[in-house]
PDB file of N, CA and C in Angstrom:
ATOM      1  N   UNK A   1     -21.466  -2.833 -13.643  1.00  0.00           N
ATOM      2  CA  UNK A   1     -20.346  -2.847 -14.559  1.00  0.00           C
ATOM      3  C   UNK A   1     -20.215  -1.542 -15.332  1.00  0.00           C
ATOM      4  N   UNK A   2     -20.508  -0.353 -14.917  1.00  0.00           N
ATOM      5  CA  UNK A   2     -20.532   0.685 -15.324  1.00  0.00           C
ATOM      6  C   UNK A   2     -19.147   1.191 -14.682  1.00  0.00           C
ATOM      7  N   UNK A   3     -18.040   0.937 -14.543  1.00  0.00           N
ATOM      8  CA  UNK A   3     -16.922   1.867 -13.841  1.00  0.00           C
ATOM      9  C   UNK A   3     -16.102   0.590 -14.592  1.00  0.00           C
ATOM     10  N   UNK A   4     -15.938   0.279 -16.173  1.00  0.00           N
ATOM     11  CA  UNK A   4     -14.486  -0.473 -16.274  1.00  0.00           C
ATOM     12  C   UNK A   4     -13.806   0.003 -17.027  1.00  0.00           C
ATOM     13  N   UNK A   5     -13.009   0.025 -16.480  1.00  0.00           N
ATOM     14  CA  UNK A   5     -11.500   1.463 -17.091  1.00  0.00           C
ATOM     15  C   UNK A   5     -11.571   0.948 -18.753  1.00  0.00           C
ATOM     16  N   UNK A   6     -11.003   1.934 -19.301  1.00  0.00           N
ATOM     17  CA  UNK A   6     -10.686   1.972 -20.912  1.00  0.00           C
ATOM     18  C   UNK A   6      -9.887   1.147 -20.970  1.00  0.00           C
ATOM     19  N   UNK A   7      -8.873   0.654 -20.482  1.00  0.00           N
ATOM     20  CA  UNK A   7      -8.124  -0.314 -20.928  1.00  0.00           C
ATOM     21  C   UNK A   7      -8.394  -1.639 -20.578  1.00  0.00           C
ATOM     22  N   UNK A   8     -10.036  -1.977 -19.984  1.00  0.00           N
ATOM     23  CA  UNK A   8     -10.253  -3.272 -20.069  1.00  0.00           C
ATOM     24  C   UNK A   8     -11.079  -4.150 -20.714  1.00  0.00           C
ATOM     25  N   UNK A   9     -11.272  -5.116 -21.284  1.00  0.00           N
ATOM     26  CA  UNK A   9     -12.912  -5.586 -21.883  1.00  0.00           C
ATOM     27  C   UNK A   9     -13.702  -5.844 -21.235  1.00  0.00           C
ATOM     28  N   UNK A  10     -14.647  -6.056 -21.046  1.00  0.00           N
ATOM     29  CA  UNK A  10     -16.473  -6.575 -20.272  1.00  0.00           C
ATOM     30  C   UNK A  10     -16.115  -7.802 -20.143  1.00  0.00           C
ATOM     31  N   UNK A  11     -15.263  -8.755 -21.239  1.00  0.00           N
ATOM     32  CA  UNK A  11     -15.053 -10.227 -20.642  1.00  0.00           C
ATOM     33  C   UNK A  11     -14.054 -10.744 -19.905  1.00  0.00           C
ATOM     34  N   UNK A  12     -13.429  -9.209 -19.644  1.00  0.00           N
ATOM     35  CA  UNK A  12     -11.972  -9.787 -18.488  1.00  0.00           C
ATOM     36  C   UNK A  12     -12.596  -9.227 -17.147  1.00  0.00           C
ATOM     37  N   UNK A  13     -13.420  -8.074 -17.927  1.00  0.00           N
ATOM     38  CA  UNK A  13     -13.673  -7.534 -15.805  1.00  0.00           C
ATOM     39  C   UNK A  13     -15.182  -8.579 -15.429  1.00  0.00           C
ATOM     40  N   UNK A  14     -16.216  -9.668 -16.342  1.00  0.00           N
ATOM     41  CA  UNK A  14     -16.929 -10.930 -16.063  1.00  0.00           C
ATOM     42  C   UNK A  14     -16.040 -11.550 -15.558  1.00  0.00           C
ATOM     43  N   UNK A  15     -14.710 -11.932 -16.030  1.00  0.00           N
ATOM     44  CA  UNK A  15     -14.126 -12.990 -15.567  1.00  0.00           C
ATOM     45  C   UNK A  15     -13.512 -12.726 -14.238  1.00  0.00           C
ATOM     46  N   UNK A  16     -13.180 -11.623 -14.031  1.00  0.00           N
ATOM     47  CA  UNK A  16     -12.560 -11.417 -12.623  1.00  0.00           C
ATOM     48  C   UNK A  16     -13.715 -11.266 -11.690  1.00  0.00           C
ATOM     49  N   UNK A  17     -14.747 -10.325 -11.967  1.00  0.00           N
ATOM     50  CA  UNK A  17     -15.756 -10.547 -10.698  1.00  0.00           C
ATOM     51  C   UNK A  17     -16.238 -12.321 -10.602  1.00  0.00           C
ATOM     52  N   UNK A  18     -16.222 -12.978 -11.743  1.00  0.00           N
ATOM     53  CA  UNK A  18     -16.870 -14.524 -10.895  1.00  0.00           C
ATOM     54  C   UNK A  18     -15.127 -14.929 -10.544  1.00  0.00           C
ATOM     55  N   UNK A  19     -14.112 -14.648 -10.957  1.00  0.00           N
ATOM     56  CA  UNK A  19     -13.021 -15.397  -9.943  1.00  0.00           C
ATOM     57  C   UNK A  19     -12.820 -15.062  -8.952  1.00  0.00           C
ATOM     58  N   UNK A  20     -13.005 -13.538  -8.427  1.00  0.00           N
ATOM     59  CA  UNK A  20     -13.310 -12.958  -6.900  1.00  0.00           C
ATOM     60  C   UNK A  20     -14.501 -13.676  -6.126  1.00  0.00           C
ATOM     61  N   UNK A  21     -15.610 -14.040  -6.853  1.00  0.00           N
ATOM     62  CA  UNK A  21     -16.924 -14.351  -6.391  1.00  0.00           C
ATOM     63  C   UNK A  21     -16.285 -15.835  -5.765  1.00  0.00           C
ATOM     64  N   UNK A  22     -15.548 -16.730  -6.609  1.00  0.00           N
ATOM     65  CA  UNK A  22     -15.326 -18.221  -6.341  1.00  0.00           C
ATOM     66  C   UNK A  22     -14.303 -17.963  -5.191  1.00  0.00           C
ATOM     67  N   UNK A  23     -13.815 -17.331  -4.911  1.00  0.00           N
ATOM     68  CA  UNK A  23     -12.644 -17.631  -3.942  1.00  0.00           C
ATOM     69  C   UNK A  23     -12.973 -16.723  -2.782  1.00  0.00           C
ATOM     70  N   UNK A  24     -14.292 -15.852  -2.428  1.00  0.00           N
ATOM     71  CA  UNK A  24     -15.070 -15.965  -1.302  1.00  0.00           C
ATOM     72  C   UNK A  24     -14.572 -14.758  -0.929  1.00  0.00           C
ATOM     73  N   UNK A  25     -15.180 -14.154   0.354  1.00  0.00           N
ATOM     74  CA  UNK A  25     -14.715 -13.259   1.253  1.00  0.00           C
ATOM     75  C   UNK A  25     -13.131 -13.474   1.937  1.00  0.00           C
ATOM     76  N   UNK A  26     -12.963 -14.976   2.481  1.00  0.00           N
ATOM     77  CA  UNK A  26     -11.851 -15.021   3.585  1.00  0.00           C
ATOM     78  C   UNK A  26     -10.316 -15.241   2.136  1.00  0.00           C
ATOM     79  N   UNK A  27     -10.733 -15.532   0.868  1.00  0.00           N
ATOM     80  CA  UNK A  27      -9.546 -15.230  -0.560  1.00  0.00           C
ATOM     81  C   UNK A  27      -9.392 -13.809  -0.289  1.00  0.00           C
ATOM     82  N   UNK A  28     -10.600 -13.532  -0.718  1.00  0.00           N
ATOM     83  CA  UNK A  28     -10.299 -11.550  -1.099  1.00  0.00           C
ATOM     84  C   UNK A  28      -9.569 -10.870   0.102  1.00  0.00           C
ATOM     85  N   UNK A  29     -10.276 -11.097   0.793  1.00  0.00           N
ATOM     86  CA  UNK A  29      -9.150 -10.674   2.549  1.00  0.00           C
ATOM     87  C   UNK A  29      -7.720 -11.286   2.393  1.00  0.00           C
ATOM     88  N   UNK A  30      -7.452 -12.359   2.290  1.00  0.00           N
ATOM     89  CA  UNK A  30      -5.932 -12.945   2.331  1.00  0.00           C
ATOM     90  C   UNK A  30      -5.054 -11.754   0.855  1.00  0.00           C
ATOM     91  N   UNK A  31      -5.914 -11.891   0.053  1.00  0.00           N
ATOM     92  CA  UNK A  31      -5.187 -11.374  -0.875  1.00  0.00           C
ATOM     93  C   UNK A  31      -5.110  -9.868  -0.976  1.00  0.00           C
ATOM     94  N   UNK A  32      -6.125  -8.520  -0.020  1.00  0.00           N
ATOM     95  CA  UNK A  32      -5.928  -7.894   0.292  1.00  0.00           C
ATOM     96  C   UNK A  32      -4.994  -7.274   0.962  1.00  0.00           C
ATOM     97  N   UNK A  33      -4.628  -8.587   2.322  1.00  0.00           N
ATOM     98  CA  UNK A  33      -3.097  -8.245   3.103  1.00  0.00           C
ATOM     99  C   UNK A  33      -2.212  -8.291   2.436  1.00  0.00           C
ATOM    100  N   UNK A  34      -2.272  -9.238   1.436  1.00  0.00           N
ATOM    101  CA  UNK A  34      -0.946 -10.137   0.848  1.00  0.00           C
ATOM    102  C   UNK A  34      -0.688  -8.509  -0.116  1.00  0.00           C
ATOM    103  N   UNK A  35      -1.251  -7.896  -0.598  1.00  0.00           N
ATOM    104  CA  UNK A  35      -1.314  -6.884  -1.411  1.00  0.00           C
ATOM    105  C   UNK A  35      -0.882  -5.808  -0.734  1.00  0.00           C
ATOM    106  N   UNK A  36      -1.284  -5.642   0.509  1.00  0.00           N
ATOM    107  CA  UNK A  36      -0.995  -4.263   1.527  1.00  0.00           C
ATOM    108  C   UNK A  36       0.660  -4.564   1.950  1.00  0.00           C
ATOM    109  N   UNK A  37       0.815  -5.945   2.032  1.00  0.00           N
ATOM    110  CA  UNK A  37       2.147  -6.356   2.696  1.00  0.00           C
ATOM    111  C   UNK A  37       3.242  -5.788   1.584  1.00  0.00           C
ATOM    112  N   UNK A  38       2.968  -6.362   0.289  1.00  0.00           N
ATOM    113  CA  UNK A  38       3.691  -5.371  -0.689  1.00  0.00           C
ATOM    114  C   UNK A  38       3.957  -4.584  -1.272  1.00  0.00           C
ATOM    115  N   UNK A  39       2.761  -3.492  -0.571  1.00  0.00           N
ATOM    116  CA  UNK A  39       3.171  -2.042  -1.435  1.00  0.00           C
ATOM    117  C   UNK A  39       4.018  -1.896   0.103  1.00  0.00           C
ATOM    118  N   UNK A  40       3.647  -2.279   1.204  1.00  0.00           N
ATOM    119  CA  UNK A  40       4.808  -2.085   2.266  1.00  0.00           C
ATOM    120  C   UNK A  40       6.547  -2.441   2.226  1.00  0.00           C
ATOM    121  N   UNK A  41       6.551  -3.503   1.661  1.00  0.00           N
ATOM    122  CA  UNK A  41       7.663  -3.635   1.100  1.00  0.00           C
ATOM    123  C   UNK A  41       8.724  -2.706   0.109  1.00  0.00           C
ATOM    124  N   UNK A  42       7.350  -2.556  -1.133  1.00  0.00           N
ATOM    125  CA  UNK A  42       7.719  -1.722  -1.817  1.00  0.00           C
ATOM    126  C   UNK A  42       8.738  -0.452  -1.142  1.00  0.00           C
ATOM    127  N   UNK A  43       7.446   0.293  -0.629  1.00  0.00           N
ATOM    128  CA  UNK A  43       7.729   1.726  -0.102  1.00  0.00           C
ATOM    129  C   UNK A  43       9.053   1.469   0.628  1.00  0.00           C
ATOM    130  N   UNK A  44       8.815   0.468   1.362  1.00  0.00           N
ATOM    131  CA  UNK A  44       9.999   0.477   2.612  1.00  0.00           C
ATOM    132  C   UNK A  44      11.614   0.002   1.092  1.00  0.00           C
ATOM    133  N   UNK A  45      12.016  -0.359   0.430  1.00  0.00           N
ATOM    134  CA  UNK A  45      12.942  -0.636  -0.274  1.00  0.00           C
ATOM    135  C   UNK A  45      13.374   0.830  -0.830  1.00  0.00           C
ATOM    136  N   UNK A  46      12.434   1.051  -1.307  1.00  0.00           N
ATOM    137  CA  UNK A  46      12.677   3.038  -1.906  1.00  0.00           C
ATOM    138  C   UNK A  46      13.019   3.419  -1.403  1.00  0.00           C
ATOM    139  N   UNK A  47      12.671   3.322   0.147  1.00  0.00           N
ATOM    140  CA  UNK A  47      13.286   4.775   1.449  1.00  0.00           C
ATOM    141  C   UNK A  47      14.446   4.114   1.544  1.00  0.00           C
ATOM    142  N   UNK A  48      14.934   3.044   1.431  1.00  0.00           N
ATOM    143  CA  UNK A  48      16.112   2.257   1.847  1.00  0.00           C
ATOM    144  C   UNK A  48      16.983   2.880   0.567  1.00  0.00           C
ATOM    145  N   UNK A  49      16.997   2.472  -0.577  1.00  0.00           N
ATOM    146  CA  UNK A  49      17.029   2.783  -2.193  1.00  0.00           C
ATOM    147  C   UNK A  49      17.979   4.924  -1.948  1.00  0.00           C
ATOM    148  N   UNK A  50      16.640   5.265  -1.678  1.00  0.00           N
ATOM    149  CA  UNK A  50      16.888   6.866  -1.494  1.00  0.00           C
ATOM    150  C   UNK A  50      17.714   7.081  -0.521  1.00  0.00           C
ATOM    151  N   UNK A  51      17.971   6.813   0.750  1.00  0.00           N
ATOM    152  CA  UNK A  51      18.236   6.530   2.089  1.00  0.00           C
ATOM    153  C   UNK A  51      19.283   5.669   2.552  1.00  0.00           C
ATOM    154  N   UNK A  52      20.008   5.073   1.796  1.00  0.00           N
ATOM    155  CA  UNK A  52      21.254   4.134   2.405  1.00  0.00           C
ATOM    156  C   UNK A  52      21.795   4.184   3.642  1.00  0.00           C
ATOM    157  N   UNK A  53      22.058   5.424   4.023  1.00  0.00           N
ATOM    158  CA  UNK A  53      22.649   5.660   5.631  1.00  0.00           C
ATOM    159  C   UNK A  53      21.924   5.653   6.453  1.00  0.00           C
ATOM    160  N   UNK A  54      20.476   5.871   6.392  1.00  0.00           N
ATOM    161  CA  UNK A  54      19.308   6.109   7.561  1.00  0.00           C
ATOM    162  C   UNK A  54      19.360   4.436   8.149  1.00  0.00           C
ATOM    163  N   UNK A  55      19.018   4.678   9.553  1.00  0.00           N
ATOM    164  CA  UNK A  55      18.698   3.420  10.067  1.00  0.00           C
ATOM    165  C   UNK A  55      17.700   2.441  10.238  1.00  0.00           C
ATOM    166  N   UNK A  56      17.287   1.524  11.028  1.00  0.00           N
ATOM    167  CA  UNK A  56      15.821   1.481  10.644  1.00  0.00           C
ATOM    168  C   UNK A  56      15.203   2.073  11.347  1.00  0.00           C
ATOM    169  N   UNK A  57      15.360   2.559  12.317  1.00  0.00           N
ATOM    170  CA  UNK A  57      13.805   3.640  12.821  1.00  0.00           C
ATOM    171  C   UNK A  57      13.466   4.856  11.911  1.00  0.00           C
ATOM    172  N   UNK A  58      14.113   5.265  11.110  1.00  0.00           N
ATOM    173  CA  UNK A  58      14.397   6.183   9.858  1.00  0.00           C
ATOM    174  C   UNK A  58      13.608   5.855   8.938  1.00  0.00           C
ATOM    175  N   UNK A  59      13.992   4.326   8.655  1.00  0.00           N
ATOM    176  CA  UNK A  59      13.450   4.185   7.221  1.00  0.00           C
ATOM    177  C   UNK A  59      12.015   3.835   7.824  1.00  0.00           C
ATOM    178  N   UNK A  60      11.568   2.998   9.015  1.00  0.00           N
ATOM    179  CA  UNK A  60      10.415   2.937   9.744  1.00  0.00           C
ATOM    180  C   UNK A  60       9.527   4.015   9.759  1.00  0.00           C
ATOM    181  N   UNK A  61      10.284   4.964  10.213  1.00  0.00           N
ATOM    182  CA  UNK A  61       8.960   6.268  10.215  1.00  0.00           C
ATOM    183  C   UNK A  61       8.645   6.706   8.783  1.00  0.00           C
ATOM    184  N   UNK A  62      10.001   6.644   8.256  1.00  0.00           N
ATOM    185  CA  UNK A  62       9.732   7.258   6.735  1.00  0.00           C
ATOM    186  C   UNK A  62       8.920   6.310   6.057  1.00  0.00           C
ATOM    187  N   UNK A  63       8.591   5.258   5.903  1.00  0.00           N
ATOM    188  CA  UNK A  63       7.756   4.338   5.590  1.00  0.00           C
ATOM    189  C   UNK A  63       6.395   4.724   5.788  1.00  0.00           C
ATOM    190  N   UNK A  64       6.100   4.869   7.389  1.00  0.00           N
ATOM    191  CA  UNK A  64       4.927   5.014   8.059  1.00  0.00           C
ATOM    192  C   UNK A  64       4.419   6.659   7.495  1.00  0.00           C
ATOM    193  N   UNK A  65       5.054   7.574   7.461  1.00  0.00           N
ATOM    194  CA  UNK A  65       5.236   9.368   7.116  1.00  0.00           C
ATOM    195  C   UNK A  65       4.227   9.046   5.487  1.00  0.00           C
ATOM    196  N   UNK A  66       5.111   8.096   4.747  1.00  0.00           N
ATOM    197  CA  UNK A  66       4.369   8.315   3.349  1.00  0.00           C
ATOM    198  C   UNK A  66       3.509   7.433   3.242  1.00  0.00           C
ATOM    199  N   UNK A  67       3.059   6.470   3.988  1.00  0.00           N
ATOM    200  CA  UNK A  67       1.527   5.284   4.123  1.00  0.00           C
ATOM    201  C   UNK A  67       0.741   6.030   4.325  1.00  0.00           C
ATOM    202  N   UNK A  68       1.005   6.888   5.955  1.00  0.00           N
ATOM    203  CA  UNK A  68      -0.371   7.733   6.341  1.00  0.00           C
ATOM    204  C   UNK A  68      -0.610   8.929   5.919  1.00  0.00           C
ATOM    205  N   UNK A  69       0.479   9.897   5.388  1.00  0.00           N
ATOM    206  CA  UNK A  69       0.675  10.830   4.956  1.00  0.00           C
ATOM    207  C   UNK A  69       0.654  12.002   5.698  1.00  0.00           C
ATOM    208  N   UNK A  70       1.334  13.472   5.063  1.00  0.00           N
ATOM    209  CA  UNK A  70       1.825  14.412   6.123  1.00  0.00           C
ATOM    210  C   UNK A  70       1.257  14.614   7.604  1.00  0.00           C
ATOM    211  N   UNK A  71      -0.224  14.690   7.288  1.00  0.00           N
ATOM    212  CA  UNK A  71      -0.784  15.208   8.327  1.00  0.00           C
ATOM    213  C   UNK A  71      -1.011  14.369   9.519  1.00  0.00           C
ATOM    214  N   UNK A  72      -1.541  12.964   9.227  1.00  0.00           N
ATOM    215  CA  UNK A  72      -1.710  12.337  10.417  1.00  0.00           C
ATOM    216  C   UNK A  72      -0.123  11.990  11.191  1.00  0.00           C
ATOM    217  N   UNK A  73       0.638  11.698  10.237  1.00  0.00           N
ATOM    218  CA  UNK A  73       2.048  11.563  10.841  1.00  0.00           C
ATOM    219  C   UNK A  73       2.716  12.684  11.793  1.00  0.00           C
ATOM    220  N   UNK A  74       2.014  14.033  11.585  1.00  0.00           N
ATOM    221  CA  UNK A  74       2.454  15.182  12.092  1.00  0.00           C
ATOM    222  C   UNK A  74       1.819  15.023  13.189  1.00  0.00           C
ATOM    223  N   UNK A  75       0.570  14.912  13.411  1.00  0.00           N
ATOM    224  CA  UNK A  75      -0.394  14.335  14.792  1.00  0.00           C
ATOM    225  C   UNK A  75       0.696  13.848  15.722  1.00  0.00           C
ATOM    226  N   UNK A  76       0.736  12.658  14.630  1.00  0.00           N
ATOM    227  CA  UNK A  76       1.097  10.942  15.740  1.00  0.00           C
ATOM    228  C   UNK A  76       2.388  11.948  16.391  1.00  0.00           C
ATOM    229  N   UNK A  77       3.668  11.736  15.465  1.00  0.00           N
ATOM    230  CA  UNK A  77       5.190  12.508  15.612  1.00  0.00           C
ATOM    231  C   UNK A  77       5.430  13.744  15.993  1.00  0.00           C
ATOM    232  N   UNK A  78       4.680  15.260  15.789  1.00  0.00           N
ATOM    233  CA  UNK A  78       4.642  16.241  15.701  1.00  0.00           C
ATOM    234  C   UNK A  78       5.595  16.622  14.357  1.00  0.00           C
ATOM    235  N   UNK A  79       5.544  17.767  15.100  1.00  0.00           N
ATOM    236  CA  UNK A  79       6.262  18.945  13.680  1.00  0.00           C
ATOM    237  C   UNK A  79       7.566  18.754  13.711  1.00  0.00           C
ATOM    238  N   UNK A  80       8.291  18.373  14.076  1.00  0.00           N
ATOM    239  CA  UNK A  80       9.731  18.268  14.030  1.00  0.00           C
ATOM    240  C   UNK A  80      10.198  16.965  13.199  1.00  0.00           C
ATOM    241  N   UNK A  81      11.866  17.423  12.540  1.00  0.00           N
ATOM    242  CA  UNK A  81      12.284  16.716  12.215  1.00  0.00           C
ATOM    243  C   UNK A  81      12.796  15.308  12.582  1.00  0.00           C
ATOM    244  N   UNK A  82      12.603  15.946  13.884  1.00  0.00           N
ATOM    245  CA  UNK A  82      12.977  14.177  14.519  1.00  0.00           C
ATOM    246  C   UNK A  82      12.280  13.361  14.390  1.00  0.00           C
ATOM    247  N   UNK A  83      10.979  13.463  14.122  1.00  0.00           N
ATOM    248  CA  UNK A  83       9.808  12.555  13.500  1.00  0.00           C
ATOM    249  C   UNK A  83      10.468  11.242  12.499  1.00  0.00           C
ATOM    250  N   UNK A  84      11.754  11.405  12.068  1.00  0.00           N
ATOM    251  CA  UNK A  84      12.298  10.885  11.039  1.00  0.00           C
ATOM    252  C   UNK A  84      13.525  10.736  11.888  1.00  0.00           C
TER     253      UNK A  84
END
């Protein structure tokens, strides 16, 4: 318990490690996806938000471009704009 941010108390970050502890490995996993699924959402609404005219393979890559970030996307897509 040496890493709890300034803005929390010792009896909220007790209470969350035994409510993580009670709801097991296969909770923390469900609620991990359930968590990944919505910053996916998120992101993907912004590019939509910023982006109105792009289509979805557009807002798809652009989604995927800022998850994995410049470089591996440059791998996967290459250097070109059509990547997008």
């Amino acid at each position: 318990m040496n890493a709890i941010p300034a803005d929390t108390t010792v009896d909220a970050v007790v209470k969350q490690t035994e409510i993580l502890r009670r709801i097991g490995i296969s909770g923390r996993a469900k609620m991990t996806f359930e968590l990944s699924e919505n910053l996916h959402q998120t992101v993907e609404a912004g590019v939509m938000h910023r982006h109105p005219d792009w289509d979805e393979q557009a807002v798809r890559r652009a989604v995927v471009r800022l998850m994995i970030g410049e470089r591996l996307f440059r791998e996967v897509f290459g250097d070109t704009e059509a990547g997008l």
